[in-house]
C-alpha atoms as a PDB file:
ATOM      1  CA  UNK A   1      19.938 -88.852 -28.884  1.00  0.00           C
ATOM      2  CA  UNK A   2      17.865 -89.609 -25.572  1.00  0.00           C
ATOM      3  CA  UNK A   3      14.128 -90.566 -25.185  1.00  0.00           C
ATOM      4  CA  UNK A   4      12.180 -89.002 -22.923  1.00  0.00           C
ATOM      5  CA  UNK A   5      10.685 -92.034 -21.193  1.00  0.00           C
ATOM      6  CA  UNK A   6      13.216 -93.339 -18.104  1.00  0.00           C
ATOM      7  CA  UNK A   7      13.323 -94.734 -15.313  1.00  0.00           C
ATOM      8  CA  UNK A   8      15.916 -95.042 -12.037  1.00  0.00           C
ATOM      9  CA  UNK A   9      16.568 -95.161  -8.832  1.00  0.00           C
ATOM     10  CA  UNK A  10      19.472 -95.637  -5.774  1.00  0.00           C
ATOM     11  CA  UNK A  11      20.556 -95.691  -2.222  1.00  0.00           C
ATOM     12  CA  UNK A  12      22.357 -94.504   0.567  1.00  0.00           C
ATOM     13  CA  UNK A  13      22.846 -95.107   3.893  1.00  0.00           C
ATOM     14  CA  UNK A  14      23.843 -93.295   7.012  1.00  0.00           C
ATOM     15  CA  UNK A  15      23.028 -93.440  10.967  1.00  0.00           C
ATOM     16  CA  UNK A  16      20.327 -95.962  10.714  1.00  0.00           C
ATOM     17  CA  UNK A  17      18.769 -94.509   7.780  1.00  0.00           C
ATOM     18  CA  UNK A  18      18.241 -95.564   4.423  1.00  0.00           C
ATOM     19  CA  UNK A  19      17.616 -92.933   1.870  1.00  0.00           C
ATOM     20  CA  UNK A  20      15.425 -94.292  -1.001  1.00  0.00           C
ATOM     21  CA  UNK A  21      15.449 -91.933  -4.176  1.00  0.00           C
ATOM     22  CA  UNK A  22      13.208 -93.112  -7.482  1.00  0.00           C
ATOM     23  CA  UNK A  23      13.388 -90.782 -10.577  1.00  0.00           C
ATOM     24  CA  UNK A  24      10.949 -91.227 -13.540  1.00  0.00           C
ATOM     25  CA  UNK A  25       9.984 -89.388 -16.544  1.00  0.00           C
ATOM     26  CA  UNK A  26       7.918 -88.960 -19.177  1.00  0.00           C
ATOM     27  CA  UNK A  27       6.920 -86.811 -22.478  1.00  0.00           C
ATOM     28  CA  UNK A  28       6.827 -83.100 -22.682  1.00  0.00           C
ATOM     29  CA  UNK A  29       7.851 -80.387 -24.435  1.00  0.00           C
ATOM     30  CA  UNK A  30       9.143 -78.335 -21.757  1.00  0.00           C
ATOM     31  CA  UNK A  31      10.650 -79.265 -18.175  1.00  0.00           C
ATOM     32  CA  UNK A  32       8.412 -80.242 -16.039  1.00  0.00           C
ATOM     33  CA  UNK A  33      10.094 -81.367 -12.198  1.00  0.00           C
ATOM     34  CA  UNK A  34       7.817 -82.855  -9.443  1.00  0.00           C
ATOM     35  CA  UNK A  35       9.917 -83.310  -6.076  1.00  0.00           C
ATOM     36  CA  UNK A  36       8.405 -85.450  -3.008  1.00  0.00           C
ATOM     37  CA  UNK A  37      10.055 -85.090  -0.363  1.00  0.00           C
ATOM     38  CA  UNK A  38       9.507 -85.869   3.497  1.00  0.00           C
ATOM     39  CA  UNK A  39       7.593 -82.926   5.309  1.00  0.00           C
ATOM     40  CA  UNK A  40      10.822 -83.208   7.138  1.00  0.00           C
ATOM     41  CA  UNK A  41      12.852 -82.325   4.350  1.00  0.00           C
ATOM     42  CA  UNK A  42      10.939 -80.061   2.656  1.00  0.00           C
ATOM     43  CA  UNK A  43      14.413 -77.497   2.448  1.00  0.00           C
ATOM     44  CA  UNK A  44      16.231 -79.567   0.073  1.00  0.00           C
ATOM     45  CA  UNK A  45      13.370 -79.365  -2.690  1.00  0.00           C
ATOM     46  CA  UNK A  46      15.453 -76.399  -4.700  1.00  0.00           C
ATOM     47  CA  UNK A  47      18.736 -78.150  -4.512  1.00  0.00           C
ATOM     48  CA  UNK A  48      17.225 -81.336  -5.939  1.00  0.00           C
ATOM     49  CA  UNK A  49      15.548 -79.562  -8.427  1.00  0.00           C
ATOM     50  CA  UNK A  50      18.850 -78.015  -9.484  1.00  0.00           C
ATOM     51  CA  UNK A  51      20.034 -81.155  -9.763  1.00  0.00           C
ATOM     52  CA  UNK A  52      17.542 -82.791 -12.015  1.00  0.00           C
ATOM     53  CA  UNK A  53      17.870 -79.627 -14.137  1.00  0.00           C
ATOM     54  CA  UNK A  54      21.389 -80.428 -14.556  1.00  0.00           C
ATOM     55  CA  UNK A  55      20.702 -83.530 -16.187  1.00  0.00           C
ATOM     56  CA  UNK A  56      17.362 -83.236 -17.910  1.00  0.00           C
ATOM     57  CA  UNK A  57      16.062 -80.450 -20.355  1.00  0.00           C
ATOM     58  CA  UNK A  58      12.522 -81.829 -21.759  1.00  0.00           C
ATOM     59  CA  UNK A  59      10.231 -83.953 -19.951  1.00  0.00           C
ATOM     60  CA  UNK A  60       8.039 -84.435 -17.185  1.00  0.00           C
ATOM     61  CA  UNK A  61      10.440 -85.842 -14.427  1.00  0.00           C
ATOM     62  CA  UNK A  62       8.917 -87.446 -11.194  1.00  0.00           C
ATOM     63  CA  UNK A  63      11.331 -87.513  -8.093  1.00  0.00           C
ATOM     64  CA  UNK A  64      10.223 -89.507  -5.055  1.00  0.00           C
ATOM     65  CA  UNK A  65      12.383 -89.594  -1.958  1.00  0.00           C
ATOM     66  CA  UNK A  66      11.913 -91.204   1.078  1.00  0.00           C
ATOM     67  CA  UNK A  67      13.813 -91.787   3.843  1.00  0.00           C
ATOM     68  CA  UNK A  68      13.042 -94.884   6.605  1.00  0.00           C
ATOM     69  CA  UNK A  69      15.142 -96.601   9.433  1.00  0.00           C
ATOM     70  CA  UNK A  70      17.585 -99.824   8.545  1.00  0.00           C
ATOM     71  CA  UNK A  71      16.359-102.976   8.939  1.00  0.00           C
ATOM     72  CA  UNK A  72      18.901-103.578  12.212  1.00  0.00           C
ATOM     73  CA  UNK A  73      17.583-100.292  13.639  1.00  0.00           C
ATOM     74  CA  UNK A  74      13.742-100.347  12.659  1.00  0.00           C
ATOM     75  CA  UNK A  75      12.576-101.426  16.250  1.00  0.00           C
ATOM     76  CA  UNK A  76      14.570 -99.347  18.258  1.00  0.00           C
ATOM     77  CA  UNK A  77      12.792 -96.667  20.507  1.00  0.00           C
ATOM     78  CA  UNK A  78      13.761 -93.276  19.352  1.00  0.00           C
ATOM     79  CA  UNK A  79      13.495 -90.153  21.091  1.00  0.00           C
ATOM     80  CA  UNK A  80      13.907 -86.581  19.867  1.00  0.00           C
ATOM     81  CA  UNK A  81      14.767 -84.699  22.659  1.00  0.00           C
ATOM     82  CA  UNK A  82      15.851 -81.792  20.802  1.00  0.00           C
ATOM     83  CA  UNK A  83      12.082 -81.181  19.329  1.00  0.00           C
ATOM     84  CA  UNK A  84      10.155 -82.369  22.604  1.00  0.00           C
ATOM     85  CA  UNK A  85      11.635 -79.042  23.808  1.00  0.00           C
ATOM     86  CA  UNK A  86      10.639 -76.975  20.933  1.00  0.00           C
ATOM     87  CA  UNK A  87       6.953 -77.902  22.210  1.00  0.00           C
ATOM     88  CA  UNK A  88       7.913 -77.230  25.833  1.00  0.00           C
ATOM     89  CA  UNK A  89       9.472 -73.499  24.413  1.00  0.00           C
ATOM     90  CA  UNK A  90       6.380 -72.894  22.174  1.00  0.00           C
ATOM     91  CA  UNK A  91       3.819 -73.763  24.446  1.00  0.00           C
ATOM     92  CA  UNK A  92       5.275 -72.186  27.521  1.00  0.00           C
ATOM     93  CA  UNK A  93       5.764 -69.163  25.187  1.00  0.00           C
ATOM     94  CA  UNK A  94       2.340 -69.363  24.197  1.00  0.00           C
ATOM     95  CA  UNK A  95       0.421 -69.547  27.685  1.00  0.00           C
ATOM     96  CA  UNK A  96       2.529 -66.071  28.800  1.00  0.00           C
ATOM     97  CA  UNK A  97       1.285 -64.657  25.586  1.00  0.00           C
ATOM     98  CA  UNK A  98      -2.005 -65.206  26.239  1.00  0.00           C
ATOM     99  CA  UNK A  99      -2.308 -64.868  29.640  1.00  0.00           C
ATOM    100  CA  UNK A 100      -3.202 -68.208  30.806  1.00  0.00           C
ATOM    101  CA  UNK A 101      -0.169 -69.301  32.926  1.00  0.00           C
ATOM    102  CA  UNK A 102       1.137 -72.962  32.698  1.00  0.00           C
ATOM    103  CA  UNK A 103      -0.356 -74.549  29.673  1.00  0.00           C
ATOM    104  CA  UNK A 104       2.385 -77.770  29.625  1.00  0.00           C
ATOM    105  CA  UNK A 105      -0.604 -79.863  31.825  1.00  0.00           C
ATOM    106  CA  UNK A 106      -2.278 -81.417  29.422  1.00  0.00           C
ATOM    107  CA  UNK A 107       0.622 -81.591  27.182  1.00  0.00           C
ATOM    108  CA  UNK A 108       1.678 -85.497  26.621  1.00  0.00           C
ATOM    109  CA  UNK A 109       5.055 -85.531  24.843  1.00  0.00           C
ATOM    110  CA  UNK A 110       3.974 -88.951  22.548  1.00  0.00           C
ATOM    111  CA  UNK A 111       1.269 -87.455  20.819  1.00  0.00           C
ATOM    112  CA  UNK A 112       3.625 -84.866  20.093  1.00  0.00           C
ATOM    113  CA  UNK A 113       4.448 -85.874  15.913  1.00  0.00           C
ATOM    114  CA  UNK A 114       7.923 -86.621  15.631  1.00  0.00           C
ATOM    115  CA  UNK A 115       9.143 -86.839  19.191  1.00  0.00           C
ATOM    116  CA  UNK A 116       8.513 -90.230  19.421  1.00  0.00           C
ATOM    117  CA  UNK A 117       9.371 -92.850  16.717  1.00  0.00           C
ATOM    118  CA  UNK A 118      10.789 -96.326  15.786  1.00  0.00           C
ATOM    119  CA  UNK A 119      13.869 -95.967  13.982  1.00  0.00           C
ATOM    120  CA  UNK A 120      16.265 -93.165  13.273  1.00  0.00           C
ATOM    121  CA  UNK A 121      15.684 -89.870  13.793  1.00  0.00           C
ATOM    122  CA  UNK A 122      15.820 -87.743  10.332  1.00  0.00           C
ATOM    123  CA  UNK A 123      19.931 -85.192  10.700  1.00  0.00           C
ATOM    124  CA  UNK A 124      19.773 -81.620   9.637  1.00  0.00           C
ATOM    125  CA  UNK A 125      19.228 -80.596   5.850  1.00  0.00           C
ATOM    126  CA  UNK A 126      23.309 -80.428   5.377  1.00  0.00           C
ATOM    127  CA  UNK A 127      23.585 -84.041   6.699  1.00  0.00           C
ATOM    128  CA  UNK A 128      20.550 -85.109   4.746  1.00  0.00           C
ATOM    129  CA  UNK A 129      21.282 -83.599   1.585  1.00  0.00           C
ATOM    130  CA  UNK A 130      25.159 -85.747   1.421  1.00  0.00           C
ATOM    131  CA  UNK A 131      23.124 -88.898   1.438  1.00  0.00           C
ATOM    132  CA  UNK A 132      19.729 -88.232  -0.925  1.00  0.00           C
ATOM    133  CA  UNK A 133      22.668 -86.349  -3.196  1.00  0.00           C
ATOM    134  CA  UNK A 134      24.196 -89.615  -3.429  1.00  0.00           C
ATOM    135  CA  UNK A 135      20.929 -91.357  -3.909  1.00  0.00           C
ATOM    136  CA  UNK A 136      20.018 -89.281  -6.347  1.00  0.00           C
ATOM    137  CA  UNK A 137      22.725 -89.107  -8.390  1.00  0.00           C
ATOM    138  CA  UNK A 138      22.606 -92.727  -8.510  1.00  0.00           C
ATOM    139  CA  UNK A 139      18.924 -92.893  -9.964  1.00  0.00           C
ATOM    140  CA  UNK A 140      19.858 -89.757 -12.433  1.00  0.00           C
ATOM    141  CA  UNK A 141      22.624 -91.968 -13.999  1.00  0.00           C
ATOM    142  CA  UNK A 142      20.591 -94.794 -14.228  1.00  0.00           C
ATOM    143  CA  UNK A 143      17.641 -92.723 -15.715  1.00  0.00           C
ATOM    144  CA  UNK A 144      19.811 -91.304 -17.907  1.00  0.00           C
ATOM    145  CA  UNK A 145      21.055 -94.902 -19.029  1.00  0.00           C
ATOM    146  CA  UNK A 146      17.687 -96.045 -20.050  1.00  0.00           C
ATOM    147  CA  UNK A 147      17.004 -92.505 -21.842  1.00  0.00           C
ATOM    148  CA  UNK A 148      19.889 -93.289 -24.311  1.00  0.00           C
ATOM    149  CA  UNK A 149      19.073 -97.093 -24.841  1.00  0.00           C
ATOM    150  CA  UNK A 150      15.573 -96.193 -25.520  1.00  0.00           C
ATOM    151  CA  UNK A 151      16.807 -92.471 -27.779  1.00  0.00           C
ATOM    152  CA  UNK A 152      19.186 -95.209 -29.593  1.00  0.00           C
ATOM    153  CA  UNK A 153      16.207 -97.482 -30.586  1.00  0.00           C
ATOM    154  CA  UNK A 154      14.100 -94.796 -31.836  1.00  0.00           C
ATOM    155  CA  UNK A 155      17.046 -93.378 -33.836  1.00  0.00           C
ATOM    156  CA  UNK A 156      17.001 -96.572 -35.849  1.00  0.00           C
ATOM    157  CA  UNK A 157      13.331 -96.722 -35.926  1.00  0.00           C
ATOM    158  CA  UNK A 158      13.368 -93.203 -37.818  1.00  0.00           C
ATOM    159  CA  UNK A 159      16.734 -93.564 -39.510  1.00  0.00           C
ATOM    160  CA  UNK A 160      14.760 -96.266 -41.463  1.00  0.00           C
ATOM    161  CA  UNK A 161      11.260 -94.657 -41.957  1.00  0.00           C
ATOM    162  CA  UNK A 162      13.768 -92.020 -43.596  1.00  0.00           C
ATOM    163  CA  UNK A 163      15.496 -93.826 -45.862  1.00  0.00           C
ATOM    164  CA  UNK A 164      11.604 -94.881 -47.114  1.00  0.00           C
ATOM    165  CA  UNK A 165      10.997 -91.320 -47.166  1.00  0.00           C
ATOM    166  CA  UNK A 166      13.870 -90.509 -49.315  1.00  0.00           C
ATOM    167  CA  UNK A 167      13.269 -93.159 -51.823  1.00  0.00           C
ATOM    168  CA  UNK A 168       9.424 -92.106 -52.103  1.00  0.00           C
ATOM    169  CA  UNK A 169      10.800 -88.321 -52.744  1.00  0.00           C
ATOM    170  CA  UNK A 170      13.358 -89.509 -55.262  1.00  0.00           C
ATOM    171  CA  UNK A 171      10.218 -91.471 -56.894  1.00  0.00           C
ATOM    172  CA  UNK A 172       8.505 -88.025 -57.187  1.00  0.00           C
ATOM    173  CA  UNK A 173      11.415 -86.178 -58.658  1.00  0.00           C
ATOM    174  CA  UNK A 174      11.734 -89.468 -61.274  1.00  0.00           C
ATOM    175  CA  UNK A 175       8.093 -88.647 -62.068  1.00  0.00           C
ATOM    176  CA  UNK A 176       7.924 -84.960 -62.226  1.00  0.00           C
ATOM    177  CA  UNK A 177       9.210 -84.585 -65.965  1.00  0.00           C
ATOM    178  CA  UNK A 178       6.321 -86.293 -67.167  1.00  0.00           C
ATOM    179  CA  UNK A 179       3.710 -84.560 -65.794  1.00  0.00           C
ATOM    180  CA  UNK A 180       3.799 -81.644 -68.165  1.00  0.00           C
ATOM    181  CA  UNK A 181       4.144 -84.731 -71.171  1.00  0.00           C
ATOM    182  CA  UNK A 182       1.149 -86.609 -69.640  1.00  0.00           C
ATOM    183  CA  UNK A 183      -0.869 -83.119 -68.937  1.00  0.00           C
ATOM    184  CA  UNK A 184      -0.411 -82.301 -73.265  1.00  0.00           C
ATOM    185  CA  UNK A 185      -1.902 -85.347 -73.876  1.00  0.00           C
ATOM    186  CA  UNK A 186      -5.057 -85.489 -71.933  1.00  0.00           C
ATOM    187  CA  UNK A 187      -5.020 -81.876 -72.791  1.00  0.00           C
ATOM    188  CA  UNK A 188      -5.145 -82.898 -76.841  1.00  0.00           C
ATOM    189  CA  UNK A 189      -7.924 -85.810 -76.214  1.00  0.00           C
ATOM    190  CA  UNK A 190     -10.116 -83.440 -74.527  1.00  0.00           C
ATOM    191  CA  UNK A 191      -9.710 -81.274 -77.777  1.00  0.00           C
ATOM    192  CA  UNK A 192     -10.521 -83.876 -79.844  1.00  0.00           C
ATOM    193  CA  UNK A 193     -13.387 -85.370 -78.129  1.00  0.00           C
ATOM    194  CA  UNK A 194     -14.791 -81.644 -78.286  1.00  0.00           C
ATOM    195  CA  UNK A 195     -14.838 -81.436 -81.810  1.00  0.00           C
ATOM    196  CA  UNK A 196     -12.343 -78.649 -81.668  1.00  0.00           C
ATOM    197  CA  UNK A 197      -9.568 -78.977 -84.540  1.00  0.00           C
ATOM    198  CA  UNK A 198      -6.811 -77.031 -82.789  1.00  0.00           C
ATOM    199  CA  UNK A 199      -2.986 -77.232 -84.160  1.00  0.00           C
ATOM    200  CA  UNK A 200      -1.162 -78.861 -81.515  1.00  0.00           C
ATOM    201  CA  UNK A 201       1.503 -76.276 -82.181  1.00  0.00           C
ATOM    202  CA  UNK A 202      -1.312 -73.641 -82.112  1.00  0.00           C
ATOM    203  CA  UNK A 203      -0.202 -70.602 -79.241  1.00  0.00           C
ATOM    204  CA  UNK A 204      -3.017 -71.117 -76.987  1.00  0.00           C
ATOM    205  CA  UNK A 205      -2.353 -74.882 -76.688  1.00  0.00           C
ATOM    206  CA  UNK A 206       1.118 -73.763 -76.023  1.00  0.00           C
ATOM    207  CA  UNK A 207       0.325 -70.977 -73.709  1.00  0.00           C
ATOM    208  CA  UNK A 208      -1.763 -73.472 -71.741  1.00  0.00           C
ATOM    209  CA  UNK A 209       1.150 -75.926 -71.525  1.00  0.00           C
ATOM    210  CA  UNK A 210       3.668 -73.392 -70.113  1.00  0.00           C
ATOM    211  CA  UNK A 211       1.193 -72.081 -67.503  1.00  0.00           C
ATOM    212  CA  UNK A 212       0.736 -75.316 -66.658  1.00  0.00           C
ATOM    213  CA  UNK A 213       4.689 -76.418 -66.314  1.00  0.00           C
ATOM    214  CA  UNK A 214       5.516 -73.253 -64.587  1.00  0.00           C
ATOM    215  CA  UNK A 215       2.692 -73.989 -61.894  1.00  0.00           C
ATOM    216  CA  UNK A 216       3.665 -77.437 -61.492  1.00  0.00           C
ATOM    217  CA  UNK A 217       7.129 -76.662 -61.073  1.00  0.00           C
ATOM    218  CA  UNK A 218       8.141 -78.746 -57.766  1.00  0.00           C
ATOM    219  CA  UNK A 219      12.091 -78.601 -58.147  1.00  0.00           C
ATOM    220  CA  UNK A 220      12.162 -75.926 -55.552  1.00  0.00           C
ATOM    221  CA  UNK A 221      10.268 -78.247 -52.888  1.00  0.00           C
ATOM    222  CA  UNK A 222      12.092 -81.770 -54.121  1.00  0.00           C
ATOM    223  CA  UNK A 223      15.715 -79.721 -53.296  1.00  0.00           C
ATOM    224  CA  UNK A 224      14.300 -78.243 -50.133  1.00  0.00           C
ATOM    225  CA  UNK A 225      13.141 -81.829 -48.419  1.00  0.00           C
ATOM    226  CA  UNK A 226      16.722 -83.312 -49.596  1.00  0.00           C
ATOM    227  CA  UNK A 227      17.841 -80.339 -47.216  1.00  0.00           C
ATOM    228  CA  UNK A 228      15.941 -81.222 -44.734  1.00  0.00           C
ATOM    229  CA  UNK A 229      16.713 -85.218 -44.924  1.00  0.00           C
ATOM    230  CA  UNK A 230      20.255 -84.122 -44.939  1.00  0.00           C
ATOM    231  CA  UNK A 231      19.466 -82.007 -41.482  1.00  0.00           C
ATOM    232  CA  UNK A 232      17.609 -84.906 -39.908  1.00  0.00           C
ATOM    233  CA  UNK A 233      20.478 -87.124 -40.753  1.00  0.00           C
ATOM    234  CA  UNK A 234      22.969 -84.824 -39.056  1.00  0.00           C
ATOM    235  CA  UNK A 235      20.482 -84.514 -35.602  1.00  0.00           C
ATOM    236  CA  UNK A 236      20.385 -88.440 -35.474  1.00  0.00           C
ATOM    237  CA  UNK A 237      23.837 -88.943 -35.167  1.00  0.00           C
ATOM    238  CA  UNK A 238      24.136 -85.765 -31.931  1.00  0.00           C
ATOM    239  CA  UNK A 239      24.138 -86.679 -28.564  1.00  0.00           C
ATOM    240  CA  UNK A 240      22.755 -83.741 -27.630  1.00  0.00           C
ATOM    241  CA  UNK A 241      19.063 -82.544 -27.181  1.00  0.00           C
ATOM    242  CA  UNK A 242      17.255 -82.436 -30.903  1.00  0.00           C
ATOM    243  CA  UNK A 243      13.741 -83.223 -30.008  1.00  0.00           C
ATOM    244  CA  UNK A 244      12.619 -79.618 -30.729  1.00  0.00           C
ATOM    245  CA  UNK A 245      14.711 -79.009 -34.022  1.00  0.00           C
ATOM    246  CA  UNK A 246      13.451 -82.334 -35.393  1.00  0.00           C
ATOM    247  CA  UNK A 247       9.749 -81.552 -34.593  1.00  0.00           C
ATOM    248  CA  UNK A 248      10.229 -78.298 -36.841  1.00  0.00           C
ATOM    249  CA  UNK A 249      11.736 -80.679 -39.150  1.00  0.00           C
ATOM    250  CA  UNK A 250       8.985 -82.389 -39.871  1.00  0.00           C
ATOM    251  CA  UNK A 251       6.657 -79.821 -39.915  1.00  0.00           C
ATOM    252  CA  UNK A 252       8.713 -78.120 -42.864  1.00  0.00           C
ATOM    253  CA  UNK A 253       9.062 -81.749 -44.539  1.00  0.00           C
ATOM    254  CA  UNK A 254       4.947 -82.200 -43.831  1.00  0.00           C
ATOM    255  CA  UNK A 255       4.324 -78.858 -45.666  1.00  0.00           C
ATOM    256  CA  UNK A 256       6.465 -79.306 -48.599  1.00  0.00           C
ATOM    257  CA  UNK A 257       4.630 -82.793 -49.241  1.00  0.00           C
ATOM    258  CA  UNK A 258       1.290 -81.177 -49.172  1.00  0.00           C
ATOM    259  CA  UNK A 259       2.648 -78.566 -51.941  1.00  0.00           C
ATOM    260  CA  UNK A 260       3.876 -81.227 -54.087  1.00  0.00           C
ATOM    261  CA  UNK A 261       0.552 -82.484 -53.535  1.00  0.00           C
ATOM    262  CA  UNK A 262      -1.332 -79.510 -54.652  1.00  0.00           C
ATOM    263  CA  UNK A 263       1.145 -78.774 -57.458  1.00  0.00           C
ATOM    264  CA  UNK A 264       2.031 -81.493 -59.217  1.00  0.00           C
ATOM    265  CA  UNK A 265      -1.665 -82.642 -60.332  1.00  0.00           C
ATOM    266  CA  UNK A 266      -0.913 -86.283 -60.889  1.00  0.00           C
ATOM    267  CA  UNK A 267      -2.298 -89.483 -59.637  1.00  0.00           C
ATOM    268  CA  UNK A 268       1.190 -91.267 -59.399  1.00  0.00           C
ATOM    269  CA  UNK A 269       2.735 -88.323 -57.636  1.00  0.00           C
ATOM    270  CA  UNK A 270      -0.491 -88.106 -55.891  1.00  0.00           C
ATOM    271  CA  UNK A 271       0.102 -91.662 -54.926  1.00  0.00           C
ATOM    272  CA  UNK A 272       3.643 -91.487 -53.684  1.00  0.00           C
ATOM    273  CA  UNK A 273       3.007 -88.165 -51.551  1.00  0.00           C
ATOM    274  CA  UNK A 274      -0.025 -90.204 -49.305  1.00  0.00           C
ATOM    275  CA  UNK A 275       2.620 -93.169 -48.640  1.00  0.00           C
ATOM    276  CA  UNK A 276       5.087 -90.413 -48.022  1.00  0.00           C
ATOM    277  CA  UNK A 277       3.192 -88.460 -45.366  1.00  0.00           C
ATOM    278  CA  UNK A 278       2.282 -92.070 -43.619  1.00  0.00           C
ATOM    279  CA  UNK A 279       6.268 -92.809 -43.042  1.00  0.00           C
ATOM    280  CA  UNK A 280       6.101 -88.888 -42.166  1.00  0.00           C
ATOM    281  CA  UNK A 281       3.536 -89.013 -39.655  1.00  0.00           C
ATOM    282  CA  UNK A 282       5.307 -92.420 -37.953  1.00  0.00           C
ATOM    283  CA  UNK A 283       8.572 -90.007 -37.304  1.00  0.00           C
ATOM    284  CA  UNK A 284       6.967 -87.482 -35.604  1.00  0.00           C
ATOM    285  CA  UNK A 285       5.375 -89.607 -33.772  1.00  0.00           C
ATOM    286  CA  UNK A 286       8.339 -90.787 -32.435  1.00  0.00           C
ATOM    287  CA  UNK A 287      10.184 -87.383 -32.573  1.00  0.00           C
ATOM    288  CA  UNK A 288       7.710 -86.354 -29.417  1.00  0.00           C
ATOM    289  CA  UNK A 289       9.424 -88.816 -27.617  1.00  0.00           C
ATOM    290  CA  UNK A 290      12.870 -87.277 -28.152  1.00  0.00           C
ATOM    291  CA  UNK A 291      14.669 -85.200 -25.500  1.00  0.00           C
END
């Protein structure tokens, strides 16, 4: 089990350069990955989603890369000949177009972005992608890391708000054959404090009491949240994604709660189901968490 909430990052180095990834993420349902990348580098944004796909399912997953010269090489004069004569191409290219001759005169090669820098000078996309694959890999597996430390401290957190649950429900089933018991005898003093001499054997009175046993029946919803604890169990223990399953989970265990609520008409059941949707309410708060 892995929590959405992670953080990583890594390093590589090549030619002068050092490529600087940071991954982070956070809740939400779906996948949700933000790349920043270098204007330079702007290419590689599929392949490093592709990657972070690979590794995360839910969650909103931040990935900032940046790329900046070594230390030893950070005050070293760098020239990029290779784009100063893109400009010379374009603009020549540009003055024939438009009719107006030689338009290089005014044109001053170090105001030119990215001709002239301190540092290395960013390779191709294939040369760049080896190193920020590296880099990134190294911050995914670190990410990763921290998503399964934190996944394995909310597993106990809910393993134990489940075990409350369970006793809370098996307190409910304990109580449930005396609600029809405790229902004939408030029925009876309400009889009697109205004057009315009915047989307590009498076929209305009994009538009344099976109506009221059949529609306070909760067997079928006690058996269905032991299913569903049993489930739960079985998700906490798989190491693969189960945020989604365990949020419908709890919705199902949420709903049969409120009709043992609504059927069971007693103040000690009543009692036990408002603790039991508390402990309820803490797991799926945490399930929204889980990847």
């Amino acid at each position: 089990m892995n929590s959405m909430t992670g953080f990583g990052h890594g390093e590589a180095s090549a030619d002068g350069l050092v490529y600087r990834v940071e991954v982070s993420s956070v809740n939400r349902k779906q996948a949700d990955i933000v790349v920043n990348l270098p204007r330079e580098l702007v290419r590689l944004e599929t392949q490093v989603r592709e990657r972070v796909g690979e590794a995360v399912s839910r969650g909103r997953v931040n990935v900032s890369i940046n790329v900046s010269a070594a230390e030893e090489s950070s005050n070293q004069l760098q020239i990029n000949e290779q784009l100063a004569q893109q400009y010379v191409d374009a603009l020549r290219g540009l003055g024939e177009k438009l009719g107006l001759g030689d338009i290089l005169t005014g044109f001053d090669p170090m105001r030119a972005p990215g001709v002239v820098s301190l540092g290395g000078i960013l390779p191709g996309t294939d040369d760049a992608w080896l190193q920020i694959r590296q880099a990134l890999d190294l911050g995914l597996r670190e990410l990763m890391e921290m998503r399964s430390l934190e996944g394995e401290n909310l597993c106990h957190d809910m393993r134990d708000r489940l075990s409350i649950l369970q006793g809370l429900v098996e307190n409910i089933s304990t109580c449930a054959p005396g609600v029809v018991d405790r229902y004939r005898e408030n029925l009876h003093k309400r009889l009697d404090s109205a004057g009315l001499d009915i047989d307590t054997n009498d076929e209305r009175v009994m009538r009344e009491l099976g109506l009221f046993a059949e529609r306070s029946d909760i067997s079928e919803e006690i058996t269905r949240l032991q299913s569903h604890f049993m489930q739960c169990s079985k998700y906490f223990g798989s190491s693969e994604p189960v945020g989604r399953p365990l949020d419908f989970l709890a919705q199902e265990m949420n709903r049969e709660l409120n009709t043992i609520g609504s059927k069971a008409n007693d103040a000690g059941i009543a009692q036990y189901i408002v603790e039991a949707k508390t402990e309820l309410e803490k797991i799926r708060e945490q399930v929204q968490n889980i990847e």
